[in-house]
Protein backbone atom coordinates (compact mmCIF):
# COMPACT_ATOMS: atom_id res chain seq x y z
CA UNK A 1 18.65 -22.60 17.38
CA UNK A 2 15.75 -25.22 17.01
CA UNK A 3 16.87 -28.08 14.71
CA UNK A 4 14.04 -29.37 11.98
CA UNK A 5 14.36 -33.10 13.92
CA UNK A 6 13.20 -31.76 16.83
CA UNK A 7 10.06 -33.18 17.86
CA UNK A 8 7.03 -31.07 17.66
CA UNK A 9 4.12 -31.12 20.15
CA UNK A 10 0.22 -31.47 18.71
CA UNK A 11 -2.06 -32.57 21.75
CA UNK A 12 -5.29 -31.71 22.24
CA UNK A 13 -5.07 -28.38 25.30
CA UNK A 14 -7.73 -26.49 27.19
CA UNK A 15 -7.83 -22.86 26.54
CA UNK A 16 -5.91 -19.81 28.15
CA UNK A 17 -2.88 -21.16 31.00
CA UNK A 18 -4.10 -23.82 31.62
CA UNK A 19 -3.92 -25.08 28.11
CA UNK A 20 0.00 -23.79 27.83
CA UNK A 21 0.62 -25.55 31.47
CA UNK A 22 -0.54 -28.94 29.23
CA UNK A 23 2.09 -28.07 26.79
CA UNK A 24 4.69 -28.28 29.25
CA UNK A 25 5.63 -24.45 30.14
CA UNK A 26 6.35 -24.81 33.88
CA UNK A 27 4.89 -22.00 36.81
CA UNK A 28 7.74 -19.72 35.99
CA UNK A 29 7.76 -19.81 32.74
CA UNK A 30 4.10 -19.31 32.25
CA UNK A 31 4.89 -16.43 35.18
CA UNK A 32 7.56 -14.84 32.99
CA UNK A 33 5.11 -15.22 29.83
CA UNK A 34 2.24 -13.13 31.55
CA UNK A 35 4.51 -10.61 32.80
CA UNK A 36 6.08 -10.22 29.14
CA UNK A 37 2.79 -10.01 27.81
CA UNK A 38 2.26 -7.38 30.59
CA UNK A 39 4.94 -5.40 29.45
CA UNK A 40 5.26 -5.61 25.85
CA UNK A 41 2.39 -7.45 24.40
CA UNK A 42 1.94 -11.10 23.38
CA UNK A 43 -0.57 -13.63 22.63
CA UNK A 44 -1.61 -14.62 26.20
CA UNK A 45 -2.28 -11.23 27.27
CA UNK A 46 -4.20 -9.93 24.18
CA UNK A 47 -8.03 -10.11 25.79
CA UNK A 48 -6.31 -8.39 28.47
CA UNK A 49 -4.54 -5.91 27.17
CA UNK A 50 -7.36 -4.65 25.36
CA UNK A 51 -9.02 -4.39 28.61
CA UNK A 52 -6.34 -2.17 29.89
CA UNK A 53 -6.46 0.17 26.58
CA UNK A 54 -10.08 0.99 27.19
CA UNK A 55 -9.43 1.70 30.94
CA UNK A 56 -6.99 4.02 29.75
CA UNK A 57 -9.45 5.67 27.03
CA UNK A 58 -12.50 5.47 29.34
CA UNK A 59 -14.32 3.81 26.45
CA UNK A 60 -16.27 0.95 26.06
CA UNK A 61 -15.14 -1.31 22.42
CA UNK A 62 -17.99 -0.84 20.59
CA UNK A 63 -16.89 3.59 20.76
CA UNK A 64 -14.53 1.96 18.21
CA UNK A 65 -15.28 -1.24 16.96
CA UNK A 66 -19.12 0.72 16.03
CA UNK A 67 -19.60 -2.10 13.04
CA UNK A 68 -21.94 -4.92 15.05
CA UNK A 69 -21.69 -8.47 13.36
CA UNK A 70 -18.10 -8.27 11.70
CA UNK A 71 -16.96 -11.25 13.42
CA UNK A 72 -18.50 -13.81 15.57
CA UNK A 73 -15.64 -14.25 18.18
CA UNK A 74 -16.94 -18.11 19.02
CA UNK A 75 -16.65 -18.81 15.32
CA UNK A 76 -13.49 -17.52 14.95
CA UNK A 77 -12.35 -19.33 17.93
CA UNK A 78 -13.60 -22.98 15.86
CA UNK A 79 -12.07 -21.67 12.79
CA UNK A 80 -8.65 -20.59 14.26
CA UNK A 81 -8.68 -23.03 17.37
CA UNK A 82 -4.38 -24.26 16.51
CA UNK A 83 -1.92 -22.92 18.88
CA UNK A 84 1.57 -22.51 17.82
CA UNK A 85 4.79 -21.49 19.02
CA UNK A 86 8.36 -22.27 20.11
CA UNK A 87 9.14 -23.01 23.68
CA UNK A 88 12.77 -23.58 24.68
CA UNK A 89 13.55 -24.33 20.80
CA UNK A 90 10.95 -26.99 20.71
CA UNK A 91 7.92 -25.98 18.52
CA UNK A 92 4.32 -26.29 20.49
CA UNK A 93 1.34 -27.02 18.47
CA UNK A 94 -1.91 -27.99 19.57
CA UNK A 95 -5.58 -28.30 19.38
CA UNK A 96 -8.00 -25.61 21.77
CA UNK A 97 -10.86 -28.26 22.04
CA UNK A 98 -11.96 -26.95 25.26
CA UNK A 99 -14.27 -24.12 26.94
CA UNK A 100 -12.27 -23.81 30.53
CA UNK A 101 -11.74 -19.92 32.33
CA UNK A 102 -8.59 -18.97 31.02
CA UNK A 103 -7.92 -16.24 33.25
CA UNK A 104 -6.23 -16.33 36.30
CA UNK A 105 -7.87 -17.75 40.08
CA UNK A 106 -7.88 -14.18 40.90
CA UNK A 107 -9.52 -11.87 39.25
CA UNK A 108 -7.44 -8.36 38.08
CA UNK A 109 -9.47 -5.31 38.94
CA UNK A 110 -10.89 -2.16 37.24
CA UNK A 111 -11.19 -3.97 33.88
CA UNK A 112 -13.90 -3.59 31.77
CA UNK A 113 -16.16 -5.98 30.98
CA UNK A 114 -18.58 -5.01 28.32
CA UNK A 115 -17.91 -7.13 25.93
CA UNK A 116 -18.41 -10.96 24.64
CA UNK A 117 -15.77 -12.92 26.35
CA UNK A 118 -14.82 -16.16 23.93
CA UNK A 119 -13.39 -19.35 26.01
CA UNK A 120 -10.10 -17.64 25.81
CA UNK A 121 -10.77 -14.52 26.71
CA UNK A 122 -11.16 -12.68 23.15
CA UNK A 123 -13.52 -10.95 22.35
CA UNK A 124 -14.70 -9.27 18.57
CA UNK A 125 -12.51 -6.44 18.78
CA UNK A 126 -9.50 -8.09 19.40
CA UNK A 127 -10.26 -10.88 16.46
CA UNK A 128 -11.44 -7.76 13.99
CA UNK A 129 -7.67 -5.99 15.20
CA UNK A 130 -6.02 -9.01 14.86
CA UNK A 131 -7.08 -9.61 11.18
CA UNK A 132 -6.10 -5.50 10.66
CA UNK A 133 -2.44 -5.99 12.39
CA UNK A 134 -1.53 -9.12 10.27
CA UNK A 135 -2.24 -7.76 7.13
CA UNK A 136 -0.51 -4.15 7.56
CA UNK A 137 2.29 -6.25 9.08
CA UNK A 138 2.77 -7.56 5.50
CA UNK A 139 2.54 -4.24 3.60
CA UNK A 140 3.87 -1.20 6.00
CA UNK A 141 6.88 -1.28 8.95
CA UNK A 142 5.80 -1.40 12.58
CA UNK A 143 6.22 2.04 13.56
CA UNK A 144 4.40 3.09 10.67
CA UNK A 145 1.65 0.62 11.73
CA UNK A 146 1.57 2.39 15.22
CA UNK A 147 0.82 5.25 13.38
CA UNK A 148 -1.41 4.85 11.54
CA UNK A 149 -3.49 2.71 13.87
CA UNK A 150 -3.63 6.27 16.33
CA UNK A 151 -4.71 8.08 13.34
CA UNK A 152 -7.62 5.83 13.05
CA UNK A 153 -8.57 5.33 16.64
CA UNK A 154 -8.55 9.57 16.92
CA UNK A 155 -11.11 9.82 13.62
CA UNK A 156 -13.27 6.68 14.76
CA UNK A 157 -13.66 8.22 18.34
CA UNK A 158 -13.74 12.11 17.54
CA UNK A 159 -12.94 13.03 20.21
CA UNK A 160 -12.44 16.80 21.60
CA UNK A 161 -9.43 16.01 23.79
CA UNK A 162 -6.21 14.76 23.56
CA UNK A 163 -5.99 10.93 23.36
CA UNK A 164 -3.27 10.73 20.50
CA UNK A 165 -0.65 10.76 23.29
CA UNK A 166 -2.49 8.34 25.52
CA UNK A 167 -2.59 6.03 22.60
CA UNK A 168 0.92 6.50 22.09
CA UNK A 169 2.03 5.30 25.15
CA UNK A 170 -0.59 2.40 25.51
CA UNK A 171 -1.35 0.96 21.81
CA UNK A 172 2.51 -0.61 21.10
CA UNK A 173 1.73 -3.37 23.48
CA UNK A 174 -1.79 -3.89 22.24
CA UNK A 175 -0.22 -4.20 18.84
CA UNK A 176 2.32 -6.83 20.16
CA UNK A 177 -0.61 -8.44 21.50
CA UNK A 178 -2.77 -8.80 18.21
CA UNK A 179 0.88 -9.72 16.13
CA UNK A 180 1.96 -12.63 18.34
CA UNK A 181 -2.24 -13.62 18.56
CA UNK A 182 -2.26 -13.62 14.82
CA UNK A 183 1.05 -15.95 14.61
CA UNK A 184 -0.09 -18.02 17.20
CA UNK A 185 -3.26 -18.88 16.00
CA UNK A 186 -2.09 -19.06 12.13
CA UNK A 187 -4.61 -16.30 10.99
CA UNK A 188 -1.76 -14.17 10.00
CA UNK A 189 0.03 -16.45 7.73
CA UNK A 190 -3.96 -16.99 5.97
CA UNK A 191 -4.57 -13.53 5.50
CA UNK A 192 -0.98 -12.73 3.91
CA UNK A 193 -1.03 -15.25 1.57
CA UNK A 194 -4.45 -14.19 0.95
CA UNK A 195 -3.29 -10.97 0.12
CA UNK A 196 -0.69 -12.05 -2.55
CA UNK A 197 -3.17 -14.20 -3.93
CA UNK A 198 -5.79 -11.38 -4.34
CA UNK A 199 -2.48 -9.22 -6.20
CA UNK A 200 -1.89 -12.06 -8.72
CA UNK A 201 -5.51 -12.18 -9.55
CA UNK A 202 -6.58 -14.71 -7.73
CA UNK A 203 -3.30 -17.03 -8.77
CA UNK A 204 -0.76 -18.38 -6.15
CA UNK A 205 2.25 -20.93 -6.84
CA UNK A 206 5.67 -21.40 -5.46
CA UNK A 207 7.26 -20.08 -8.62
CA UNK A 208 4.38 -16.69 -8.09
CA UNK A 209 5.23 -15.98 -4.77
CA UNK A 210 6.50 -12.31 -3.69
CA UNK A 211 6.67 -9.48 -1.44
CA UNK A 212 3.60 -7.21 -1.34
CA UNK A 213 4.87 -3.61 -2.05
CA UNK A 214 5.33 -1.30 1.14
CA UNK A 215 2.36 1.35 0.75
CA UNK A 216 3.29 4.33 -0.10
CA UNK A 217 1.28 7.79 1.14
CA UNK A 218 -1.20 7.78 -0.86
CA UNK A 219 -2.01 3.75 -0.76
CA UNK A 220 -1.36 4.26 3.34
CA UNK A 221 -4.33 7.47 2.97
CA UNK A 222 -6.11 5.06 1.20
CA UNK A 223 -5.98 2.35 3.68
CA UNK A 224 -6.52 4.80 6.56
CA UNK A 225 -9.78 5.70 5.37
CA UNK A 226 -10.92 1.87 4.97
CA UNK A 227 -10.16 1.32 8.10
CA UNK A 228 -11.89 4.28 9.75
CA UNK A 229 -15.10 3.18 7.33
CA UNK A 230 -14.87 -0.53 8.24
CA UNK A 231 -14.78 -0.14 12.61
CA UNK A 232 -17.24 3.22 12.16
CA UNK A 233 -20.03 1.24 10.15
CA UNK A 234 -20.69 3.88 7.92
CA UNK A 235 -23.41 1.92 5.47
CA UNK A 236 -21.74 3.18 2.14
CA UNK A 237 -19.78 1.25 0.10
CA UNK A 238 -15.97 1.50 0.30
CA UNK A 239 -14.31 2.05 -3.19
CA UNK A 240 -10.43 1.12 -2.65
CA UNK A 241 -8.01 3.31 -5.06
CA UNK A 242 -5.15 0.71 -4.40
CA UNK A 243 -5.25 -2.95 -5.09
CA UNK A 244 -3.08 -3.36 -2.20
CA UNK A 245 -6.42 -2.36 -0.14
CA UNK A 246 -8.32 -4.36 -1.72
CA UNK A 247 -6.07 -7.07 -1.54
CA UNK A 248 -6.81 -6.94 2.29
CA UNK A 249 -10.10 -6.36 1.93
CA UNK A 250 -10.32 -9.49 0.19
CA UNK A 251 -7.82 -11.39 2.56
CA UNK A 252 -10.54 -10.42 5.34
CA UNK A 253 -13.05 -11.78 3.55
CA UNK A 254 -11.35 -15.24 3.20
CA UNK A 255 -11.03 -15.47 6.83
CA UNK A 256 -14.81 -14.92 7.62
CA UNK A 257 -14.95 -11.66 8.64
CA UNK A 258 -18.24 -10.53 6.98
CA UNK A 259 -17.02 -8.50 4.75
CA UNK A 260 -18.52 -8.16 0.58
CA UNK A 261 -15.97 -7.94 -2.09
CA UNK A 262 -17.41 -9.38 -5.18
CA UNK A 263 -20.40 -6.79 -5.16
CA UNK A 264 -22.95 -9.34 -4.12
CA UNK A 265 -23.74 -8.76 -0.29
CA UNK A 266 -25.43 -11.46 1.14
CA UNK A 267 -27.45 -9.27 3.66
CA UNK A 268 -28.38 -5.90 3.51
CA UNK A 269 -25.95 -4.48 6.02
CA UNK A 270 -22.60 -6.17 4.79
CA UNK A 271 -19.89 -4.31 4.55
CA UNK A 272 -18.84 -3.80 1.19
CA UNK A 273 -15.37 -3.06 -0.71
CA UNK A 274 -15.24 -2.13 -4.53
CA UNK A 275 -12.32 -1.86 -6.57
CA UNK A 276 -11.99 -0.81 -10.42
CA UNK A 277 -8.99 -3.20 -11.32
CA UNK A 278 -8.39 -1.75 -15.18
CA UNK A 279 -7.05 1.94 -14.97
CA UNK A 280 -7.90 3.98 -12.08
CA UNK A 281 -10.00 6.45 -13.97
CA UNK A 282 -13.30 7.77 -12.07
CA UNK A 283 -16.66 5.52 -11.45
CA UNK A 284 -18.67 7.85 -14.04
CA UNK A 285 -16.76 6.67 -17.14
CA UNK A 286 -17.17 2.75 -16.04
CA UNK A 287 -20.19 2.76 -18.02
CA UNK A 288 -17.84 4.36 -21.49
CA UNK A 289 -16.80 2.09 -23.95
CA UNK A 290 -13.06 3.07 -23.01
CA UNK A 291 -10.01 0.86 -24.63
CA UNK A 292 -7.42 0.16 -22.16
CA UNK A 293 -5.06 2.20 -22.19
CA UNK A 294 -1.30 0.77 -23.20
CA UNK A 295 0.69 -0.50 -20.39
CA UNK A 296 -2.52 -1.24 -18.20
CA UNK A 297 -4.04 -4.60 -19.07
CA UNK A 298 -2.67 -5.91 -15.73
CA UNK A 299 -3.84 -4.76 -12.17
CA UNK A 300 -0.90 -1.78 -11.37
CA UNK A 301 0.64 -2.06 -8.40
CA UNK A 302 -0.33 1.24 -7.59
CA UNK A 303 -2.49 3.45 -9.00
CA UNK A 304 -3.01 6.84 -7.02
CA UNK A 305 -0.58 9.50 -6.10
CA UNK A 306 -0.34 12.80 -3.73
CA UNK A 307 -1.20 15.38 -6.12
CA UNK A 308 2.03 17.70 -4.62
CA UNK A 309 4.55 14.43 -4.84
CA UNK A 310 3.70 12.18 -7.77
CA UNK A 311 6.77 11.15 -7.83
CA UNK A 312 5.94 8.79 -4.67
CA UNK A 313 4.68 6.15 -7.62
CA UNK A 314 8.04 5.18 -7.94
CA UNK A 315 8.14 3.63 -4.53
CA UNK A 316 5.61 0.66 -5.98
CA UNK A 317 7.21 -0.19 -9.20
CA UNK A 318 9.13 -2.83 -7.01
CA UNK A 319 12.61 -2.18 -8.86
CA UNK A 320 14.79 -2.34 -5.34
CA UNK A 321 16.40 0.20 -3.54
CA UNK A 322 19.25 1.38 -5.43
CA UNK A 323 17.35 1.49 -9.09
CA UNK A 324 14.78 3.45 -6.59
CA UNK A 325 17.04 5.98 -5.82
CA UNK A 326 18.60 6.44 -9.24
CA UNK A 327 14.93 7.18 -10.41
CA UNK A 328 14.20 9.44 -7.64
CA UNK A 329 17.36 11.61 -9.13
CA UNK A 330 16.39 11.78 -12.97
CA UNK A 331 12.92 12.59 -11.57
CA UNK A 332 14.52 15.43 -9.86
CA UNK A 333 17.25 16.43 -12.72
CA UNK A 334 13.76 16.63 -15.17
CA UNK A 335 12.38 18.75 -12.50
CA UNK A 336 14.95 21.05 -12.70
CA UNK A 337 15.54 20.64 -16.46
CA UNK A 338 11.77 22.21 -17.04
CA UNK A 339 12.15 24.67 -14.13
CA UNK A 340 13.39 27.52 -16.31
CA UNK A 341 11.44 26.69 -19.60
CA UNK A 342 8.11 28.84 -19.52
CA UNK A 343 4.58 28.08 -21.90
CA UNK A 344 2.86 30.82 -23.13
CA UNK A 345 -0.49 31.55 -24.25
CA UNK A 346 -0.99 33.08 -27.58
CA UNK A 347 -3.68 33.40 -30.38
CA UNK A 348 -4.00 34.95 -34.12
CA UNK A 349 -4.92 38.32 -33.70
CA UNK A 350 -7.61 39.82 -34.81
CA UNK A 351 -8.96 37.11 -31.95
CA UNK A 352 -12.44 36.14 -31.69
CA UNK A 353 -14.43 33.41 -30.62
CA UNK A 354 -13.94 30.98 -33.62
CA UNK A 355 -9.54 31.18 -33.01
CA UNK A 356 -8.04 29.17 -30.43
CA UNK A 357 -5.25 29.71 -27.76
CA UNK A 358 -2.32 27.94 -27.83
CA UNK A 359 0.77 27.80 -26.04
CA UNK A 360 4.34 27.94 -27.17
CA UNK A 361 8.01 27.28 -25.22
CA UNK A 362 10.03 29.83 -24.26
CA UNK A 363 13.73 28.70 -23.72
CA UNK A 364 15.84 31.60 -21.98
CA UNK A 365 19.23 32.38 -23.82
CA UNK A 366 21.13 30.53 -20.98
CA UNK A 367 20.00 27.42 -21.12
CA UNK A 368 20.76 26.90 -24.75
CA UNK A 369 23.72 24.19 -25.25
CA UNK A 370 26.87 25.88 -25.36
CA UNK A 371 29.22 22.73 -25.86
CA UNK A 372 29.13 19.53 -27.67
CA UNK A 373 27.27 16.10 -27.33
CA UNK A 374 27.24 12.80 -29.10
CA UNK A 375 25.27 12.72 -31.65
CA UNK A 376 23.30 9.60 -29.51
CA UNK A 377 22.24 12.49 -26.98
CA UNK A 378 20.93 14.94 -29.44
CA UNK A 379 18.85 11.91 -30.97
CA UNK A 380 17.34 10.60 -27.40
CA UNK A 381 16.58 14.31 -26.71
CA UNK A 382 14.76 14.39 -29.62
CA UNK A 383 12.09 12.15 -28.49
CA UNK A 384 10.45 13.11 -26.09
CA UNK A 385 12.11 16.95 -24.52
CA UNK A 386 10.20 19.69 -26.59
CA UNK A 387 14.14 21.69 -26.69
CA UNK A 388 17.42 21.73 -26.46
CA UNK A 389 19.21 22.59 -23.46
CA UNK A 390 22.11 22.24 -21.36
CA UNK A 391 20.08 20.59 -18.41
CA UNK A 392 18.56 18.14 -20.36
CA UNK A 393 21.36 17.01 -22.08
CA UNK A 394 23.19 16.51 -19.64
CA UNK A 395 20.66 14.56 -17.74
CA UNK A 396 20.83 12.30 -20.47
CA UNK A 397 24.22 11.52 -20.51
CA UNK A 398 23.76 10.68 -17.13
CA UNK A 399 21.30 8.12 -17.06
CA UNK A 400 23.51 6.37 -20.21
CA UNK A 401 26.62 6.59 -17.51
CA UNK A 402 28.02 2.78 -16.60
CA UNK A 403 24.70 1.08 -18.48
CA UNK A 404 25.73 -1.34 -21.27
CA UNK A 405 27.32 -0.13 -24.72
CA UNK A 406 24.18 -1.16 -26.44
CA UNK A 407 22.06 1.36 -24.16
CA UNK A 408 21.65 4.23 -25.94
CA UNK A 409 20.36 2.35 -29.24
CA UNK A 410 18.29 -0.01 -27.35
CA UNK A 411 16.63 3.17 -25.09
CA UNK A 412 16.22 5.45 -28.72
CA UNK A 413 14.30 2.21 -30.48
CA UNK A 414 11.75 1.80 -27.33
CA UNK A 415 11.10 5.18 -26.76
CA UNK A 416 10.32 6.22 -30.25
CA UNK A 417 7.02 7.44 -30.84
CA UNK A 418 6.11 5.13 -33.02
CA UNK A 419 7.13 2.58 -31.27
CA UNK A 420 5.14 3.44 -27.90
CA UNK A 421 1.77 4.36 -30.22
CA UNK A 422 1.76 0.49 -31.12
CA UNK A 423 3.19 -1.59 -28.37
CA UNK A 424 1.22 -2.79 -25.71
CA UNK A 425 1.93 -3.61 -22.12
CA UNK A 426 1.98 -6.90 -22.60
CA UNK A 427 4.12 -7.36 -25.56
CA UNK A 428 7.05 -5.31 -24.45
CA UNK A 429 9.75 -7.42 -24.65
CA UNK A 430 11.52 -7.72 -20.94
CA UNK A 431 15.33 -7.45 -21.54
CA UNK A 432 16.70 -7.29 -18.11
CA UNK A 433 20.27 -5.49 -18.70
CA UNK A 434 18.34 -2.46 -20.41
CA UNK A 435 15.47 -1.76 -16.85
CA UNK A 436 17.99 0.53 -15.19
CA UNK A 437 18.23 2.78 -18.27
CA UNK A 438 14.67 2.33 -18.98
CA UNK A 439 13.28 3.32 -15.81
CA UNK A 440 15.60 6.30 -15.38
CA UNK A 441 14.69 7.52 -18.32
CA UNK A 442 10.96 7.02 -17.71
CA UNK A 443 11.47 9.10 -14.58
CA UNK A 444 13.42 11.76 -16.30
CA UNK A 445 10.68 12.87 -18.84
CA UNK A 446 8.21 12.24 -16.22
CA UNK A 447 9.51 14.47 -13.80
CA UNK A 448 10.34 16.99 -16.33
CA UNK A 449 6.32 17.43 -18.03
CA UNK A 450 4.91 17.05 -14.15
CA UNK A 451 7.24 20.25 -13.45
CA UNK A 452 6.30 21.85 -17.07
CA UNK A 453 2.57 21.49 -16.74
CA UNK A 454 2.35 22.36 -13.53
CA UNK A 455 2.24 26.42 -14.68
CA UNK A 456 -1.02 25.49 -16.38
CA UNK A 457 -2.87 23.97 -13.54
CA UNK A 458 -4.69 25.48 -10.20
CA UNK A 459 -4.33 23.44 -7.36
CA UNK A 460 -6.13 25.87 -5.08
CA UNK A 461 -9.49 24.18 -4.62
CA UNK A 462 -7.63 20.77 -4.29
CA UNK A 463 -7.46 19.62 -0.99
CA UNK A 464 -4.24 19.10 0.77
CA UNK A 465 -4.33 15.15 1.56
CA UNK A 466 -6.43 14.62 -2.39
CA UNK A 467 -4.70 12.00 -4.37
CA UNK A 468 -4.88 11.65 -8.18
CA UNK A 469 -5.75 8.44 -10.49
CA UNK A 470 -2.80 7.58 -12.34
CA UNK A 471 -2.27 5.98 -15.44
CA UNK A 472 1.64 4.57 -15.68
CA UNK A 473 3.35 1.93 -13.86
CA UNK A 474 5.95 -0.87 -14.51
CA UNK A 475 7.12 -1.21 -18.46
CA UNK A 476 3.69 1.16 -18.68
CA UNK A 477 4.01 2.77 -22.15
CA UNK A 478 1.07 5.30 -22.21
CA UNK A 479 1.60 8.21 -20.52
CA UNK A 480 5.19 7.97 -21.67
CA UNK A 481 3.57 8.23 -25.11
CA UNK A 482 1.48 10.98 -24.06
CA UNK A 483 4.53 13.05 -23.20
CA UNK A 484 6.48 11.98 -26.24
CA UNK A 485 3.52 13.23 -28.64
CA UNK A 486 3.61 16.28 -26.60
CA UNK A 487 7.58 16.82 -27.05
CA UNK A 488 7.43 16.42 -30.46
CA UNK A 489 3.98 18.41 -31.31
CA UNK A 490 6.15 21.93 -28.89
CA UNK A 491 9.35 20.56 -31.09
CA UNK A 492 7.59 21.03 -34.48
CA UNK A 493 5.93 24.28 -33.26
């Protein structure tokens, strides 16, 4: 364990060994060091390693890293030139100041040169993978990282045979290698704290600071497909669905990659990453004099969803893991609540052209309520569910089960109709003891109108990996409106 009075080393070192030899690791350490970094990955051996990984693909780095100019690795190196980590529970920090060889006195064969070798052995690619491992470090687990990285390596390099598994087995210790780079050189903790920044608008205290949400599919889809656009060069510009992409986006930027975020580029081939901060809906209707909608006058966490598991929005409301899973079950008990209930088309007859379809519900005998409920149930019911059942009562009193005594009057006050029309996002009035019931509740009638309207939409021409723009989020109030006004419009019909 290192204590904080321990002294900590800041010297001026040359580059590569010879600058950790000035630090004070001995032979054998520095031995043991290169032969970790062999084996599992680390900050000495990252040049290196990425020399191996393109022996192994038979590929020169610009077959992936086809974007020329996104870093210049020398000034990267002057930017980034601290080195610091713990040695034998002392910390090491220190200055690169100098251009020495940092590899070895003897050369290690069959590696691949073609690239632009900094003083330490770096080149572009491994600064440009760098920047990309530090910031997924601070949004999605490792092995998910692996992943994801072999998805984008496959689609960048299209090729015909089989190099997921070779990437498999190589890319962990390259990964290693750009994580312990990124610590060691600081350019990790920039970029995440770039990132939170860029979530809070720009805005970063001590009393601000928090977690960036794990991304879920649809945000992880999202980022995939920046990433594959950002090392292929395609000349278009990006338009990130999730803020949390953007958010690196714009943590890149602040780090000098050259990378356009503000919609300004400064040269006619700079990359360039857009993002619609107010509601998710399309491009076309940017130009539509469009009132935000309720519950989305600050940047959502999340705003995009696999169109066959919407429920995955859940997973960026930032609520913890047991509220979580309480709100993945009403989802599910509302799922099954509207599974039975059918909508049917009808029209006045005689029909013609100037008559309009409409649908009602159709409740089968069965599901009707066959025992008794407070009177608090029957009134929460009548909110927002368009009838009476047995499912849906009951799914209710669950949600009220162990919440505070005051619950069920507090939930039937904020959920009125009324009430949702005319409050906004921002004045909802946070009451801590009452989220729990709130949310579960939110995920009930969600779950149950996804699973009702579902019989009136085609998914066929929808592609299998298409996300949707969505419009609710934390303490959001307007599609919870939406689905009230609906419930009570089938209700009164």
């Amino acid at each position: 364990m290192t204590s904080s009075t321990q002294p900590i080393m800041a010297i001026s070192i040359a580059t590569g060994t010879r600058g950790l030899l000035q630090l004070g690791l001995s032979i054998s350490d520095l031995a043991l060091v290169i032969n970790q970094g062999k084996n599992f990955g680390n900050f000495v051996r990252a040049g290196q390693n990425d020399d191996d990984l393109f022996d192994v693909l038979d590929e020169d780095r610009e077959a992936v890293l086809k974007r020329g100019g996104l870093v210049d690795a020398h000034e990267m190196e002057k930017r980034w030139p601290m080195m610091d980590f713990v040695h034998h529970g002392v910390k090491k920090r220190a200055k690169i100041v100098q251009s020495l060889q940092s590899q070895s006195s003897v050369p290690e064969p069959n590696h691949r040169r073609k690239k632009k070798d900094t003083q330490d052995g770096v080149d572009s690619f491994t600064w440009v993978m760098v920047a990309i491992t530090s910031a997924l470090d601070e949004c999605l687990p490792s092995y998910e990282i692996q992943e994801l990285l072999i998805r984008v390596f496959v689609e960048v390099l299209n090729r015909d045979d089989d190099i997921a598994l070779a990437l498999r087995v190589h890319i962990r210790k390259n990964i290693e290698s750009w994580r312990s780079f990124g610590c060691a050189r600081e350019i990790a903790f920039s970029i995440k704290k770039e990132m939170r920044k860029s979530l809070l608008n720009g805005v970063l205290d001590q009393s601000s600071i928090r977690a960036v949400p794990q991304l879920n599919e649809a945000e992880t889809e999202d980022t995939k497909n920046m990433l594959v656009w950002l090392l292929r060069g395609d000349p278009t510009v990006f338009s990130a669905m999730s803020p949390i992409t953007f958010s690196i986006a714009q943590a890149w930027e602040k780090v000098k990659l050259d990378l356009c975020t503000d919609g300004n580029p400064i040269h006619e081939s700079q990359a360039c990453v857009s993002y619609r901060a107010e509601t998710g809906f399309s491009w076309e209707l940017a130009s539509m004099a469009i009132p935000t909608p309720r519950g989305l006058g600050s940047r959502p966490l999340q705003i995009s969803w696999p169109h066959n598991k919407p429920e995955s929005m859940i997973d960026a409301l930032g609520v913890g893991r047991a509220l979580e899973g309480a709100m993945y079950q009403a989802w599910e008990r509302g799922k099954r609540a509207a599974d039975s209930l059918k909508l049917v088309g009808e029209a006045d007859e005689p029909y013609d052209h100037t008559k309009e379809v409409y649908y009602s519900l159709r409740v089968p005998d069965n599901d009707r309520i066959n025992r008794r409920y407070g009177s608090h149930i029957g009134m929460l019911a009548d909110q927002a569910i368009p009838a009476d059942t047995e499912k849906t009562h009951d799914v209710l009193e669950w949600i009220l089960t162990g919440e505070p005594l005051e619950s069920s009057r507090w939930l039937n006050n904020h959920v009125a109709q009324d009430y949702l029309l005319k409050v906004d996002n921002m004045d909802v009035v946070r009451e801590p003891q009452y989220n729990s019931v709130y949310f579960k509740y939110q995920a009930f009638v969600f779950g149950f109108y996804y699973e009702l309207l579902r019989q009136l939409l085609s998914f066929d021409l929808v592609e299998t990996t298409a996300f949707f723009h969505a419009i609710w989020g934390t303490h959001s109030t307007t599609f919870l409106a939406m689905c009230t006004q609906l419930g009570r419009c089938l209700r009164r019909d």
